[in-house]
PDB file of N, CA and C in Angstrom:
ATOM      1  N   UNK A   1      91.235 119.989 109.916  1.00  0.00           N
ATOM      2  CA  UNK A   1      91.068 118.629 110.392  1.00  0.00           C
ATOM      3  C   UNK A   1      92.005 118.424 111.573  1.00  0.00           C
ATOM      4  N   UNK A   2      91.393 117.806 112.691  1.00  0.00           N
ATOM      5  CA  UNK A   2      92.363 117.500 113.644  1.00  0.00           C
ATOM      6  C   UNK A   2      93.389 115.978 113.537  1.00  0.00           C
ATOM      7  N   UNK A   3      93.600 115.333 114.678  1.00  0.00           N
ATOM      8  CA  UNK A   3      94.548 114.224 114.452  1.00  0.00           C
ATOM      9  C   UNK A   3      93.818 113.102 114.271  1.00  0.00           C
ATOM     10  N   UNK A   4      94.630 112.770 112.895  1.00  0.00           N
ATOM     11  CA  UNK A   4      94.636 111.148 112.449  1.00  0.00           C
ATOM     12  C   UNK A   4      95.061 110.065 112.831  1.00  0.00           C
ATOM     13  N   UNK A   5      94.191 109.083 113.292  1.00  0.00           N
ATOM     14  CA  UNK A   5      94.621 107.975 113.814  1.00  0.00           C
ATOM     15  C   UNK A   5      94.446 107.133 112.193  1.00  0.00           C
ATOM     16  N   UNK A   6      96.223 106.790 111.521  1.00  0.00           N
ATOM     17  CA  UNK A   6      95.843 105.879 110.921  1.00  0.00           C
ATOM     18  C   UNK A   6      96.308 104.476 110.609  1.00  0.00           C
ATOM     19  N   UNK A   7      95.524 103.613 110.002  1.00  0.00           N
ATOM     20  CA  UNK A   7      95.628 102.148 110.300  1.00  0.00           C
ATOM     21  C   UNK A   7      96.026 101.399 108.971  1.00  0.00           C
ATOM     22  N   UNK A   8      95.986  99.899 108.982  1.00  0.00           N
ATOM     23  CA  UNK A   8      97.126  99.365 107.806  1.00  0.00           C
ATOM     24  C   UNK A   8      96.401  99.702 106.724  1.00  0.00           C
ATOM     25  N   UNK A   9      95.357  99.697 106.825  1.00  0.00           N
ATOM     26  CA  UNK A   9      94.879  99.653 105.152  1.00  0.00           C
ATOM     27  C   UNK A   9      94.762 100.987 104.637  1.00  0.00           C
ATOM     28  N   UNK A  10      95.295 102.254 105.341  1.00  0.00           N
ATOM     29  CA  UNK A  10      95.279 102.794 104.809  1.00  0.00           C
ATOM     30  C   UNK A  10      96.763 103.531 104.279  1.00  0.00           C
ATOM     31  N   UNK A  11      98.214 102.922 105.160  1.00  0.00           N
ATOM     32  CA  UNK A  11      99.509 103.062 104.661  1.00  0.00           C
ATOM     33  C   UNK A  11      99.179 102.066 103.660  1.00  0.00           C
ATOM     34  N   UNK A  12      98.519 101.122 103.658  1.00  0.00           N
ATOM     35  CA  UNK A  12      98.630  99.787 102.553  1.00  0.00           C
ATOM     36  C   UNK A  12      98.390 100.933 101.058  1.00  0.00           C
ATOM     37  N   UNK A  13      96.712 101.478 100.993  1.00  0.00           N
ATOM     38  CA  UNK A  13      96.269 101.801  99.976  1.00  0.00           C
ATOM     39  C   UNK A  13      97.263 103.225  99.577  1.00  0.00           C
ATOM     40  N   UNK A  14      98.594 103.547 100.045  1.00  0.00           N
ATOM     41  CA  UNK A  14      99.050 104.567 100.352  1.00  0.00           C
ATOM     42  C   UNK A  14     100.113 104.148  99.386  1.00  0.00           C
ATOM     43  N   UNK A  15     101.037 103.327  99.542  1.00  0.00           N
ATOM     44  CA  UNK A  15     102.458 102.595  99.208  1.00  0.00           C
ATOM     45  C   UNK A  15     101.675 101.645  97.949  1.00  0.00           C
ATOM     46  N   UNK A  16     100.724 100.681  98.089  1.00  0.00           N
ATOM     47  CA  UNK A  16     100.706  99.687  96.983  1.00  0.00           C
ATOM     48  C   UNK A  16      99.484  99.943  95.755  1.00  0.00           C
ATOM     49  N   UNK A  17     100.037 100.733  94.717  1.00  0.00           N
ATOM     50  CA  UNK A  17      99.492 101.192  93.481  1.00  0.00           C
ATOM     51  C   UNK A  17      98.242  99.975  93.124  1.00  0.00           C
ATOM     52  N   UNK A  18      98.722  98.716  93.278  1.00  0.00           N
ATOM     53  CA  UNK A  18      97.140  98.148  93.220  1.00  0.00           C
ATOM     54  C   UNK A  18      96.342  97.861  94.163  1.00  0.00           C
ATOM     55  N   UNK A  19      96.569  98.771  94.845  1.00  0.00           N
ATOM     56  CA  UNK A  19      95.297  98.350  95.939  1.00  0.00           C
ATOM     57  C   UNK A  19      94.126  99.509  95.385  1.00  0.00           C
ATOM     58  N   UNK A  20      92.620  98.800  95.215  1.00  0.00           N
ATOM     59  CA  UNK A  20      91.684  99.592  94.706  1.00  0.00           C
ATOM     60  C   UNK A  20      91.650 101.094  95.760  1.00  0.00           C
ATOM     61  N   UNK A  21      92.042 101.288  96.225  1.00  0.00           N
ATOM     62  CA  UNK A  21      91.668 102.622  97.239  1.00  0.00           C
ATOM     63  C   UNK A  21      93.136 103.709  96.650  1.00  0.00           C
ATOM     64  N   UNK A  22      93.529 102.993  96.157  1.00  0.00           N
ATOM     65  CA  UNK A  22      95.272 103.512  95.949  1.00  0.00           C
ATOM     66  C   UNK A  22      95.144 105.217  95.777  1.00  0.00           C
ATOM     67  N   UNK A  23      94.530 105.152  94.457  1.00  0.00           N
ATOM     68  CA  UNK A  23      94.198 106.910  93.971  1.00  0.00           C
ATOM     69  C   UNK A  23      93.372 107.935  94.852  1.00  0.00           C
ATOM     70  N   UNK A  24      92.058 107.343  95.624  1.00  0.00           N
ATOM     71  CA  UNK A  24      91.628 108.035  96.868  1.00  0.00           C
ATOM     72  C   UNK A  24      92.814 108.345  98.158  1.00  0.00           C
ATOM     73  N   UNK A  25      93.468 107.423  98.480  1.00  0.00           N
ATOM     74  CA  UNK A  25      94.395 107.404  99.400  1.00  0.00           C
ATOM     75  C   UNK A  25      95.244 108.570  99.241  1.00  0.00           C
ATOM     76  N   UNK A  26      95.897 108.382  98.240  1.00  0.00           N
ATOM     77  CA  UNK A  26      96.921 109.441  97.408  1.00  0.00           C
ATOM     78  C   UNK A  26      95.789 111.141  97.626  1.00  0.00           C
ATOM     79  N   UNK A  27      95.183 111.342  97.356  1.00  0.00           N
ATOM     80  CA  UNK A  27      94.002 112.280  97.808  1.00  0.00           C
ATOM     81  C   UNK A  27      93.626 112.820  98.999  1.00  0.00           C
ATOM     82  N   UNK A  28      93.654 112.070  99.867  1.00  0.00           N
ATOM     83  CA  UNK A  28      93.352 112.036 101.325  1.00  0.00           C
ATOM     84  C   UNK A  28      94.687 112.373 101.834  1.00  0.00           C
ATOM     85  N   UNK A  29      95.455 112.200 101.481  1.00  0.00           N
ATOM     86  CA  UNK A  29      97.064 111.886 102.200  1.00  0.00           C
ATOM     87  C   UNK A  29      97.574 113.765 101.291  1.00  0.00           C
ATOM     88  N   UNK A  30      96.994 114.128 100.481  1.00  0.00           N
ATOM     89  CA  UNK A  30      97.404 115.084 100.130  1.00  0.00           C
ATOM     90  C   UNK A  30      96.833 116.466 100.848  1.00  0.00           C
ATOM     91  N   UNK A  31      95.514 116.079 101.274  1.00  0.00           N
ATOM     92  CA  UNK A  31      94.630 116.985 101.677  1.00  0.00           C
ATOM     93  C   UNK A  31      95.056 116.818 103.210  1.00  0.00           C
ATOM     94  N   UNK A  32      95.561 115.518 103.435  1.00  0.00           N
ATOM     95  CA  UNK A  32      96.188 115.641 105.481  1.00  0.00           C
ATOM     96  C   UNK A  32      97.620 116.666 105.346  1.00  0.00           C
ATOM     97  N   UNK A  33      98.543 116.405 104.324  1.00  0.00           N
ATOM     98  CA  UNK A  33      99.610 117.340 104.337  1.00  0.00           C
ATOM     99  C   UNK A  33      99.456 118.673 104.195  1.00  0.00           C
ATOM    100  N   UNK A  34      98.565 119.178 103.152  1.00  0.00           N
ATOM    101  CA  UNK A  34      98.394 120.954 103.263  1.00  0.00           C
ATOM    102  C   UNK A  34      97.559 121.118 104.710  1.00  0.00           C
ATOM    103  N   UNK A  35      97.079 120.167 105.407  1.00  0.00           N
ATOM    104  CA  UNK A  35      96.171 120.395 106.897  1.00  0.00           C
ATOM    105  C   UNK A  35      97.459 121.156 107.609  1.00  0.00           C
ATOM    106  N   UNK A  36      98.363 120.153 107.258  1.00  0.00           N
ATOM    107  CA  UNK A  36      99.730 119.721 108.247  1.00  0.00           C
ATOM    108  C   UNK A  36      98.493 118.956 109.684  1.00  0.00           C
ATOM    109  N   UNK A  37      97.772 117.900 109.216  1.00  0.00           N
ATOM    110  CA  UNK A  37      97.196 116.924 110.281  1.00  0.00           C
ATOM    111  C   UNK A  37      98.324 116.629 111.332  1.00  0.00           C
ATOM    112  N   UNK A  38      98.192 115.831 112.428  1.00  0.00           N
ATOM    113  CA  UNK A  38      98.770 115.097 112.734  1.00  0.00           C
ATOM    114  C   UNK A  38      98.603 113.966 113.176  1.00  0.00           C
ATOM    115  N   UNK A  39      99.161 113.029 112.344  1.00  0.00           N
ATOM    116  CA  UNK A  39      98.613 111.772 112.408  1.00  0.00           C
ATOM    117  C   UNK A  39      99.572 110.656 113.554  1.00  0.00           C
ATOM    118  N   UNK A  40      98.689 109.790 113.721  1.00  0.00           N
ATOM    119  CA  UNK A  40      98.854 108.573 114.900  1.00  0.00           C
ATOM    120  C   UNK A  40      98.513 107.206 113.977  1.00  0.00           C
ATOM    121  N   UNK A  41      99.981 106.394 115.030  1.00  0.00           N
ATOM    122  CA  UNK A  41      99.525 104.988 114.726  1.00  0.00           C
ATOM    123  C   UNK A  41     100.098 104.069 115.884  1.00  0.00           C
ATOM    124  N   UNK A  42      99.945 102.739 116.273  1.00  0.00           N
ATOM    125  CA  UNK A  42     100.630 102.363 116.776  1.00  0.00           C
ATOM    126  C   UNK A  42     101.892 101.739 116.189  1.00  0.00           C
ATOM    127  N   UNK A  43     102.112 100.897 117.477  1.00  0.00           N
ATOM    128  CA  UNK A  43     103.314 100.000 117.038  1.00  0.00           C
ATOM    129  C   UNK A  43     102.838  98.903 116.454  1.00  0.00           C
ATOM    130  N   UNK A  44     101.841  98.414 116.958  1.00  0.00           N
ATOM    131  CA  UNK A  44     100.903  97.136 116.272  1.00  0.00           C
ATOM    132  C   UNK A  44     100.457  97.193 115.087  1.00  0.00           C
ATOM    133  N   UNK A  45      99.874  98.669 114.713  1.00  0.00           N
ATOM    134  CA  UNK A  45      99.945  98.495 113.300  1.00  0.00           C
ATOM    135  C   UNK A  45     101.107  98.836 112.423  1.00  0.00           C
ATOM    136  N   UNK A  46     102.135  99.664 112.953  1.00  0.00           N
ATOM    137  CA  UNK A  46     103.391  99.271 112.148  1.00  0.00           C
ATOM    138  C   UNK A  46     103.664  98.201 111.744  1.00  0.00           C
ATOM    139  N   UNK A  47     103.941  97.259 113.082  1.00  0.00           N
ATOM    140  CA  UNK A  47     104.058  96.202 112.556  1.00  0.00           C
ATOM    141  C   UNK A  47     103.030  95.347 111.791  1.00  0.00           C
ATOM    142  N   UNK A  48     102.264  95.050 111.801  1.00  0.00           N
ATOM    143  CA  UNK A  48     101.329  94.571 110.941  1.00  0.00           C
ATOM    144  C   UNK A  48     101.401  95.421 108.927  1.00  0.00           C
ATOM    145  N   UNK A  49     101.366  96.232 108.972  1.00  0.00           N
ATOM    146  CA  UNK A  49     101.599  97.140 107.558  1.00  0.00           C
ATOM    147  C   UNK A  49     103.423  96.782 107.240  1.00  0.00           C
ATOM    148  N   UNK A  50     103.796  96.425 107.983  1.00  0.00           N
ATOM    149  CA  UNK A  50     105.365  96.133 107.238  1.00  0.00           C
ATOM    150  C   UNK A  50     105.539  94.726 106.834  1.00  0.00           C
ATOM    151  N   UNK A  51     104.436  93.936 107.836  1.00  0.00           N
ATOM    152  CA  UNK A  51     104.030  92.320 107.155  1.00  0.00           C
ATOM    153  C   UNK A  51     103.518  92.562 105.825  1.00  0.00           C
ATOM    154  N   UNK A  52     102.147  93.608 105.801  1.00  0.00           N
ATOM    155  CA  UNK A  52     101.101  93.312 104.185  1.00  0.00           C
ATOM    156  C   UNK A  52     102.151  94.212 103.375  1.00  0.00           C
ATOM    157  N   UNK A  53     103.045  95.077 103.842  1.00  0.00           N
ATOM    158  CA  UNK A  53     103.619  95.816 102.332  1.00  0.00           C
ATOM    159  C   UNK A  53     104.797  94.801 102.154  1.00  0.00           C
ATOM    160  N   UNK A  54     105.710  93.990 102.792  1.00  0.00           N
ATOM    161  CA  UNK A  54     106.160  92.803 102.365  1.00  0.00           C
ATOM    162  C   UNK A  54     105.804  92.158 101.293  1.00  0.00           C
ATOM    163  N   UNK A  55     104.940  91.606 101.425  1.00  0.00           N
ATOM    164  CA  UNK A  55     103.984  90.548 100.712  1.00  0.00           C
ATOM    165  C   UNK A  55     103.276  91.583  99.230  1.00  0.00           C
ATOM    166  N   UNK A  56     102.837  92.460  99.519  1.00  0.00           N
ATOM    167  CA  UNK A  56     102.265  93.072  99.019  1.00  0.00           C
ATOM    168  C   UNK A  56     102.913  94.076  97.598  1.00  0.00           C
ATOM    169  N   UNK A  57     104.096  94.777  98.083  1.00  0.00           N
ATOM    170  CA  UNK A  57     105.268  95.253  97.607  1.00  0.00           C
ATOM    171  C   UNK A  57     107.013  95.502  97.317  1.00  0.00           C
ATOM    172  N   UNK A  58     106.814  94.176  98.415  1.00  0.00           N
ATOM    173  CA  UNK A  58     108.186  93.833  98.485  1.00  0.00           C
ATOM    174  C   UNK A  58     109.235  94.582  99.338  1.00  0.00           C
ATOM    175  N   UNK A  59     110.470  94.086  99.382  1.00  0.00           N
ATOM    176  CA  UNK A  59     111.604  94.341 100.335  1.00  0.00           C
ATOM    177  C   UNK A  59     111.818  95.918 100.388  1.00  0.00           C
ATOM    178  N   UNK A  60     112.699  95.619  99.043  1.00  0.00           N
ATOM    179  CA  UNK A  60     113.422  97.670  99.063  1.00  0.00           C
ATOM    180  C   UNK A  60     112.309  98.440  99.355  1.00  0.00           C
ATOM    181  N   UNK A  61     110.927  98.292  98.830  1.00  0.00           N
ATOM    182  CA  UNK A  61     109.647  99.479  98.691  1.00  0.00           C
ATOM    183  C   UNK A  61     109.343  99.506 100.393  1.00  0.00           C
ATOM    184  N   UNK A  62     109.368  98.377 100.770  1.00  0.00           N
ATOM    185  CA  UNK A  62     109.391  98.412 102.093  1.00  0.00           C
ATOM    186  C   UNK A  62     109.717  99.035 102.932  1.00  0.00           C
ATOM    187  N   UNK A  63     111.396  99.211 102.841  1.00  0.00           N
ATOM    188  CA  UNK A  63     112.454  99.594 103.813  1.00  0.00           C
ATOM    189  C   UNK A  63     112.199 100.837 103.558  1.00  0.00           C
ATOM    190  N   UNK A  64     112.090 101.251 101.970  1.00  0.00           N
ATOM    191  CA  UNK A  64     111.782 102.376 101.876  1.00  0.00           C
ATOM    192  C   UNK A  64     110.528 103.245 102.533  1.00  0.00           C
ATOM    193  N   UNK A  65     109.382 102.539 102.025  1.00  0.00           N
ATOM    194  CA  UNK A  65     108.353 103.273 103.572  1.00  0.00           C
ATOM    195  C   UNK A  65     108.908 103.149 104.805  1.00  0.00           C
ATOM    196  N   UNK A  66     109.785 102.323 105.522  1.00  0.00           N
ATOM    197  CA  UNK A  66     110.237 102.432 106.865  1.00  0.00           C
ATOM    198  C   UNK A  66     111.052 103.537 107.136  1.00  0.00           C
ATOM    199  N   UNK A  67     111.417 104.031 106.268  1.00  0.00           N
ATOM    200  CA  UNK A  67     112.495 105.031 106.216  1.00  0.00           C
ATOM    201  C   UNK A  67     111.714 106.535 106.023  1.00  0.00           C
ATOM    202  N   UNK A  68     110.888 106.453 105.858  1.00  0.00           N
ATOM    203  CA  UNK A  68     110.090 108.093 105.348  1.00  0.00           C
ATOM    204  C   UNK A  68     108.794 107.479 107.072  1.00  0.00           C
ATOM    205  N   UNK A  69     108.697 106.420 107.399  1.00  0.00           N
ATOM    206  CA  UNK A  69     107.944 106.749 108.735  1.00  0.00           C
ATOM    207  C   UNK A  69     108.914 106.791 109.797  1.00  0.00           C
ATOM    208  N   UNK A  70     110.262 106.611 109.812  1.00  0.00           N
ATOM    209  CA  UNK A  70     111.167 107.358 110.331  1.00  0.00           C
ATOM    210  C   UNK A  70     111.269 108.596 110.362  1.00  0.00           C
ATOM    211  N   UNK A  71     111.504 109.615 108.895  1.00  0.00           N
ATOM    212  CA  UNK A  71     111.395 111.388 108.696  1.00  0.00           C
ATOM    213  C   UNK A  71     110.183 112.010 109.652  1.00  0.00           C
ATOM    214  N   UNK A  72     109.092 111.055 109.193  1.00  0.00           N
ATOM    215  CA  UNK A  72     107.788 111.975 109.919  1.00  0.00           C
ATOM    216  C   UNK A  72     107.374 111.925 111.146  1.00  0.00           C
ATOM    217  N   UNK A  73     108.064 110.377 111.627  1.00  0.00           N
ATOM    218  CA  UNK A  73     108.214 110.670 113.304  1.00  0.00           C
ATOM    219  C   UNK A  73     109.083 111.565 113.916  1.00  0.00           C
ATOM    220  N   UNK A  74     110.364 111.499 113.308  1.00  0.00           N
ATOM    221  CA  UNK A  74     111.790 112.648 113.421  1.00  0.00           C
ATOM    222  C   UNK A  74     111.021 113.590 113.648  1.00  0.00           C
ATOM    223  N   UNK A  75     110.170 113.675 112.356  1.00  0.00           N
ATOM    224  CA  UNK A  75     109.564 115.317 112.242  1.00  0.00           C
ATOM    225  C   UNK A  75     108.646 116.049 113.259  1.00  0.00           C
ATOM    226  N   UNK A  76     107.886 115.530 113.880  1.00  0.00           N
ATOM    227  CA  UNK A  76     107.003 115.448 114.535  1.00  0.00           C
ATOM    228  C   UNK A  76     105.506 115.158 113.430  1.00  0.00           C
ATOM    229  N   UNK A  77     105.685 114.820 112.640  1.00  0.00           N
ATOM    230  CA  UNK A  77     104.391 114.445 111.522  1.00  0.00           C
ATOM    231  C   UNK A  77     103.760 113.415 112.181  1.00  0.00           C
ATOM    232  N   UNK A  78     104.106 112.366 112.977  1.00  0.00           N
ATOM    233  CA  UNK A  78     103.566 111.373 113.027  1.00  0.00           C
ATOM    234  C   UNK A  78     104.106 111.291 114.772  1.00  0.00           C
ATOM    235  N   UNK A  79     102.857 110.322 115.261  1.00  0.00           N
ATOM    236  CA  UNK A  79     103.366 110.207 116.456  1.00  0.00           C
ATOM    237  C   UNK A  79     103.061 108.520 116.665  1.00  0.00           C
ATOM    238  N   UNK A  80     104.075 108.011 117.189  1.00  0.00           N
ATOM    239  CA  UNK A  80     103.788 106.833 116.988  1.00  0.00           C
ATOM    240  C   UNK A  80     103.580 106.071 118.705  1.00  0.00           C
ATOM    241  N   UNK A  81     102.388 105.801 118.904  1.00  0.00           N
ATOM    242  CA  UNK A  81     101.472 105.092 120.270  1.00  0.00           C
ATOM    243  C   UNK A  81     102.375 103.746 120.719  1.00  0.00           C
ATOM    244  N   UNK A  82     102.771 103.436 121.756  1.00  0.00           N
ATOM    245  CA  UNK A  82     103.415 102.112 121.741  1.00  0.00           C
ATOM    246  C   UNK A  82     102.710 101.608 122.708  1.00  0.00           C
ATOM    247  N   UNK A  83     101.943 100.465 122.211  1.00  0.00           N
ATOM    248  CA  UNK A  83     100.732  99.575 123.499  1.00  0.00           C
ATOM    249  C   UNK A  83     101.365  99.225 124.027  1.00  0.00           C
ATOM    250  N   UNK A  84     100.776  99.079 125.869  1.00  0.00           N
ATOM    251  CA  UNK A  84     101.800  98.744 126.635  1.00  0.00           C
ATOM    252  C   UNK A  84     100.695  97.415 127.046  1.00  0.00           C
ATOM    253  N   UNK A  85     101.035  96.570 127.771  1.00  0.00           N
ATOM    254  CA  UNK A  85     100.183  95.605 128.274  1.00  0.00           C
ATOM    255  C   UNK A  85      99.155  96.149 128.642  1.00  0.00           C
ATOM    256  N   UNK A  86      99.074  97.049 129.319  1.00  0.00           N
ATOM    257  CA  UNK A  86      98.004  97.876 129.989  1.00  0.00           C
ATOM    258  C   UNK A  86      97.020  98.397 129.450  1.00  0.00           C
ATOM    259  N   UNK A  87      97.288  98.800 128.084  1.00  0.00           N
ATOM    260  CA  UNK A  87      96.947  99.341 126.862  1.00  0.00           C
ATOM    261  C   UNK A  87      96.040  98.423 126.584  1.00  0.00           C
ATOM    262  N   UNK A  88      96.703  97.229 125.650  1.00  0.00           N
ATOM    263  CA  UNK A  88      96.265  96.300 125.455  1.00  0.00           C
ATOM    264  C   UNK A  88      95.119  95.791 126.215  1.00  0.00           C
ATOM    265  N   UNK A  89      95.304  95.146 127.304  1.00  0.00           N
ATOM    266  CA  UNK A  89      94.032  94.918 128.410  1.00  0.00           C
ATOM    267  C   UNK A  89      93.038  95.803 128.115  1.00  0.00           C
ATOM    268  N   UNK A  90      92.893  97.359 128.080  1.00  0.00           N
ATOM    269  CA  UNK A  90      92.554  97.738 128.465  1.00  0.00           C
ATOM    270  C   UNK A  90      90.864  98.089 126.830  1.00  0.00           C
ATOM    271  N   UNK A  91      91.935  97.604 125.925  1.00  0.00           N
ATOM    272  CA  UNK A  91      91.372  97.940 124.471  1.00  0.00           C
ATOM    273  C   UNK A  91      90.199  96.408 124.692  1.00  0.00           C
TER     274      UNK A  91
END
């Protein structure tokens, strides 16, 4: 599989055990790591997925996903897109 572009609902169904997709997610996310995929997101949906896992799962679980999409950017696992105005316009 080549690179993943992925979006909130699917860090959502990733981090929050009741979200109905939760156990597929967990699946998919296992089968991108033995790929070694490499996955994409922006900054827009960072931010947006750190609003719904807020709400969704709360503070520490939070910080804690912020902290492991820290490792995998470190890592090169993840590459993270930052829209620029231009971007934006352009979407």
């Amino acid at each position: 599989m080549g690179p993943v572009f992925v979006d909130t609902s699917a860090w959502d169904a990733i981090e929050d055990s009741g979200d109905r997709h939760h156990a597929a997610a967990l699946r998919f996310k296992e089968e991108l790591a033995q790929q070694r995929s490499r996955l994409y997101v922006t900054n827009f949906v960072l931010d947006e997925c750190y609003t719904l896992l807020l709400s969704n799962i709360g503070y520490t679980r939070t910080v804690a996903f912020k902290r492991t999409i820290d490792l995998m950017w470190a890592s090169g696992i993840l590459a993270v897109v930052h829209v620029s105005e231009e971007i934006e316009r352009a979407a």
